[in-house]
C-alpha atoms as a PDB file:
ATOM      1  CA  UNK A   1      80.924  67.608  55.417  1.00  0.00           C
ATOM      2  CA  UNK A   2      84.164  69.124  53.199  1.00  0.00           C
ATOM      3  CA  UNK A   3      87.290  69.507  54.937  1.00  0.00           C
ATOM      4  CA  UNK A   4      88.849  73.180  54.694  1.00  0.00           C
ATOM      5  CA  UNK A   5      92.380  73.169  52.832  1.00  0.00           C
ATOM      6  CA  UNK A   6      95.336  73.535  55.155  1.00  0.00           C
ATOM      7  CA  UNK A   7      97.282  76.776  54.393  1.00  0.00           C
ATOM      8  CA  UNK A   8     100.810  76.419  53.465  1.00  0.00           C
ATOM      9  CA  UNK A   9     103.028  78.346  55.971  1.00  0.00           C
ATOM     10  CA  UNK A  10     104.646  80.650  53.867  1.00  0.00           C
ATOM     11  CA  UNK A  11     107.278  83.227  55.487  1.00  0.00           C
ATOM     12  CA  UNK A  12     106.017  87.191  54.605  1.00  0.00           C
ATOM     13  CA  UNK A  13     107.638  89.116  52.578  1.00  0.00           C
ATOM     14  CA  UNK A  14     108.249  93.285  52.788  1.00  0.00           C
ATOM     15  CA  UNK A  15     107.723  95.625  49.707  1.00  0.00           C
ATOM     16  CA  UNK A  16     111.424  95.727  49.935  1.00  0.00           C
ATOM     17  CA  UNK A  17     111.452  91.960  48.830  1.00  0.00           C
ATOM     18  CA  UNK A  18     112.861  91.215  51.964  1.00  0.00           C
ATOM     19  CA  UNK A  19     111.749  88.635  54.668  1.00  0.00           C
ATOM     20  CA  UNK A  20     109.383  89.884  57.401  1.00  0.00           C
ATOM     21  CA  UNK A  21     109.570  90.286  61.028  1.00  0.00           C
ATOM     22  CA  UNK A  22     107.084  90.834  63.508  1.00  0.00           C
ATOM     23  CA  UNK A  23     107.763  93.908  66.045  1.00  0.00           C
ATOM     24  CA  UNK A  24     108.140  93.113  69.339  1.00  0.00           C
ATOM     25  CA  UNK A  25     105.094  94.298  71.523  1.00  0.00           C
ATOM     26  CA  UNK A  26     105.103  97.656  73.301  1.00  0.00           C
ATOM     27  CA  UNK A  27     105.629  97.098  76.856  1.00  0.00           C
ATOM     28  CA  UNK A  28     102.860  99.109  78.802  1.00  0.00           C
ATOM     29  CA  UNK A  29     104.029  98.876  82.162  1.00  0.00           C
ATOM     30  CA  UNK A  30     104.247 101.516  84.537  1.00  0.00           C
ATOM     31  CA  UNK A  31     107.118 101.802  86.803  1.00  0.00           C
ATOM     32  CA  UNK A  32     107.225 100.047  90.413  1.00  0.00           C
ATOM     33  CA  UNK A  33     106.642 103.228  92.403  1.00  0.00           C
ATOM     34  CA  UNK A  34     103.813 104.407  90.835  1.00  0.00           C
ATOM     35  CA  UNK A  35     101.567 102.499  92.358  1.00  0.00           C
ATOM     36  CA  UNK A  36     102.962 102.762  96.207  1.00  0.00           C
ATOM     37  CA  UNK A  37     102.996 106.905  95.446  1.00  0.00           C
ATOM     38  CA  UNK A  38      99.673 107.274  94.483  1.00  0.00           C
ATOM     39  CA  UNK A  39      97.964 105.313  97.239  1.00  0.00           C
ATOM     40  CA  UNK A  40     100.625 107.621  99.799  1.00  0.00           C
ATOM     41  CA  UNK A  41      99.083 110.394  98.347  1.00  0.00           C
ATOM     42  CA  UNK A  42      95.266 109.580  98.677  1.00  0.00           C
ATOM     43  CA  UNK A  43      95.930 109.177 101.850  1.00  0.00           C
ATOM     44  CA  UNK A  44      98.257 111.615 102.556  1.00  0.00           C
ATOM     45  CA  UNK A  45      95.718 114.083 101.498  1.00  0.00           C
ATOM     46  CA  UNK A  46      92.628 112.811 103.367  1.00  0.00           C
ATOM     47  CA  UNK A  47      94.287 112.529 106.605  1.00  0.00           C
ATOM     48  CA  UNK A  48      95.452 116.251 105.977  1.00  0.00           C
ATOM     49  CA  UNK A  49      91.411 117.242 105.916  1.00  0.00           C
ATOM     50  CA  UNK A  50      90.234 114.826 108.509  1.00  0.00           C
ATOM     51  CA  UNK A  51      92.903 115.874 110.800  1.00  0.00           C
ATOM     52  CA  UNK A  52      92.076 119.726 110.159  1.00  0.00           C
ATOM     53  CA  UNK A  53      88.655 119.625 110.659  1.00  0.00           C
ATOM     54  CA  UNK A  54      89.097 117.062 113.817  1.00  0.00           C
ATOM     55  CA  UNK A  55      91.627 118.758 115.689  1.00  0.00           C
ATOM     56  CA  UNK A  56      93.297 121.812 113.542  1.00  0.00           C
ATOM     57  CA  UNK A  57      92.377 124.304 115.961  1.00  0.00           C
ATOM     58  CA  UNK A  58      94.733 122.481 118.304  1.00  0.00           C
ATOM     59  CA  UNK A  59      97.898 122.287 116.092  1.00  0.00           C
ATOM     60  CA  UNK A  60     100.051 125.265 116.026  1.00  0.00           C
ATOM     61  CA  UNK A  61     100.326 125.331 112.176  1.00  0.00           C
ATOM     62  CA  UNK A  62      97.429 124.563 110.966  1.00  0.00           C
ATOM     63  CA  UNK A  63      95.827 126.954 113.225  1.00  0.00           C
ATOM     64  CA  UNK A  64      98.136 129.453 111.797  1.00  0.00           C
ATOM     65  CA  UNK A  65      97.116 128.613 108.084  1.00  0.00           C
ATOM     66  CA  UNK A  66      94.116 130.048 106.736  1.00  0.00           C
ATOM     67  CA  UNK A  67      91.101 127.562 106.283  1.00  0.00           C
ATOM     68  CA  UNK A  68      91.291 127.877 102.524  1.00  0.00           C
ATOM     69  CA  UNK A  69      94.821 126.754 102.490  1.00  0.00           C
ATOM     70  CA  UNK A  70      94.379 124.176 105.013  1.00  0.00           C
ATOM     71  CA  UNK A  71      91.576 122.583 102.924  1.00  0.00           C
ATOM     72  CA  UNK A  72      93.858 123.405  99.522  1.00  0.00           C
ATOM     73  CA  UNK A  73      96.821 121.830 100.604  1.00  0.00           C
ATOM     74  CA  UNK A  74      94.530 118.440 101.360  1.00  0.00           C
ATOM     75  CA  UNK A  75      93.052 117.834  98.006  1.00  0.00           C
ATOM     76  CA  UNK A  76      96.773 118.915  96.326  1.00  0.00           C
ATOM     77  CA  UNK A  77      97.799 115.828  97.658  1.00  0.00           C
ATOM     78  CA  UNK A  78      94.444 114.024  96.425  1.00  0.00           C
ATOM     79  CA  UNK A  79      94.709 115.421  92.852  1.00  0.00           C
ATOM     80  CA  UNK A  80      98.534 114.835  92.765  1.00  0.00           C
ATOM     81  CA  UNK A  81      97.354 110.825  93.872  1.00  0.00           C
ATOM     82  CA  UNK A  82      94.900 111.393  90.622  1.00  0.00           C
ATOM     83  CA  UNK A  83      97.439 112.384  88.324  1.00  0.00           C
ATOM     84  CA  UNK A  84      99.458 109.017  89.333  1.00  0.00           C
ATOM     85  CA  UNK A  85      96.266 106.999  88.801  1.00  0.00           C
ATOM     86  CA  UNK A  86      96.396 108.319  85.237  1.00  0.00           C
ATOM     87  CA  UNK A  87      99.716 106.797  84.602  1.00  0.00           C
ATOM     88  CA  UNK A  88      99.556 103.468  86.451  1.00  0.00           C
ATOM     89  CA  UNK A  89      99.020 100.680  84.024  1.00  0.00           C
END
C-alpha cells in the first residue's frame, strides 16, 4: 500500500502578507455564583408554595396576602432560578 506524503509545516500567512496567529478561544464560563443563586432560588420558591399551602393560614403574612400573590410571589422566585439556568454554562 502507498504511503501518503508528509505535509511540510509551513507558517500561514494573512492577506496583509503578514504572519498568522491563531485567536485565543472564547472563554464560555459563567461566573461562580451563578450556579449557587439559581439552585437558592428553585428552592427558595418551592418552599414559598409548599409552605403556603401547608400552613399559610397560620402565618400572619401570608394570611394577610391574597392567594394569588402568595402563589405569584412562589414561582417569581422559580422563574428568576430559570432565568439563571439560562446563563450558567
Amino acid at each position: 500500500m502507498p504511503v501518503s506524503k508528509k505535509r511540510k509545516n509551513e507558517k500561514r500567512q494573512t492577506e496583509s502578507g503578514g504572519e498568522y496567529t491563531p485567536k485565543e478561544p472564547m472563554k464560555l464560563d459563567s461566573p461562580a455564583w451563578i450556579a449557587p443563586a439559581m439552585v437558592t432560588c428553585f428552592l427558595l420558591g418551592l418552599g414559598y408554595v409548599v409552605i403556603y399551602y401547608l400552613a399559610g393560614q397560620d402565618i400572619p403574612l401570608m394570611r394577610d396576602i391574597s392567594p394569588l400573590i402568595n402563589v405569584s410571589i412562589g414561582f417569581a422566585f422559580v422563574g428568576i432560578g430559570f432565568f439563571l439556568a439560562t446563563k450558567w454554562r
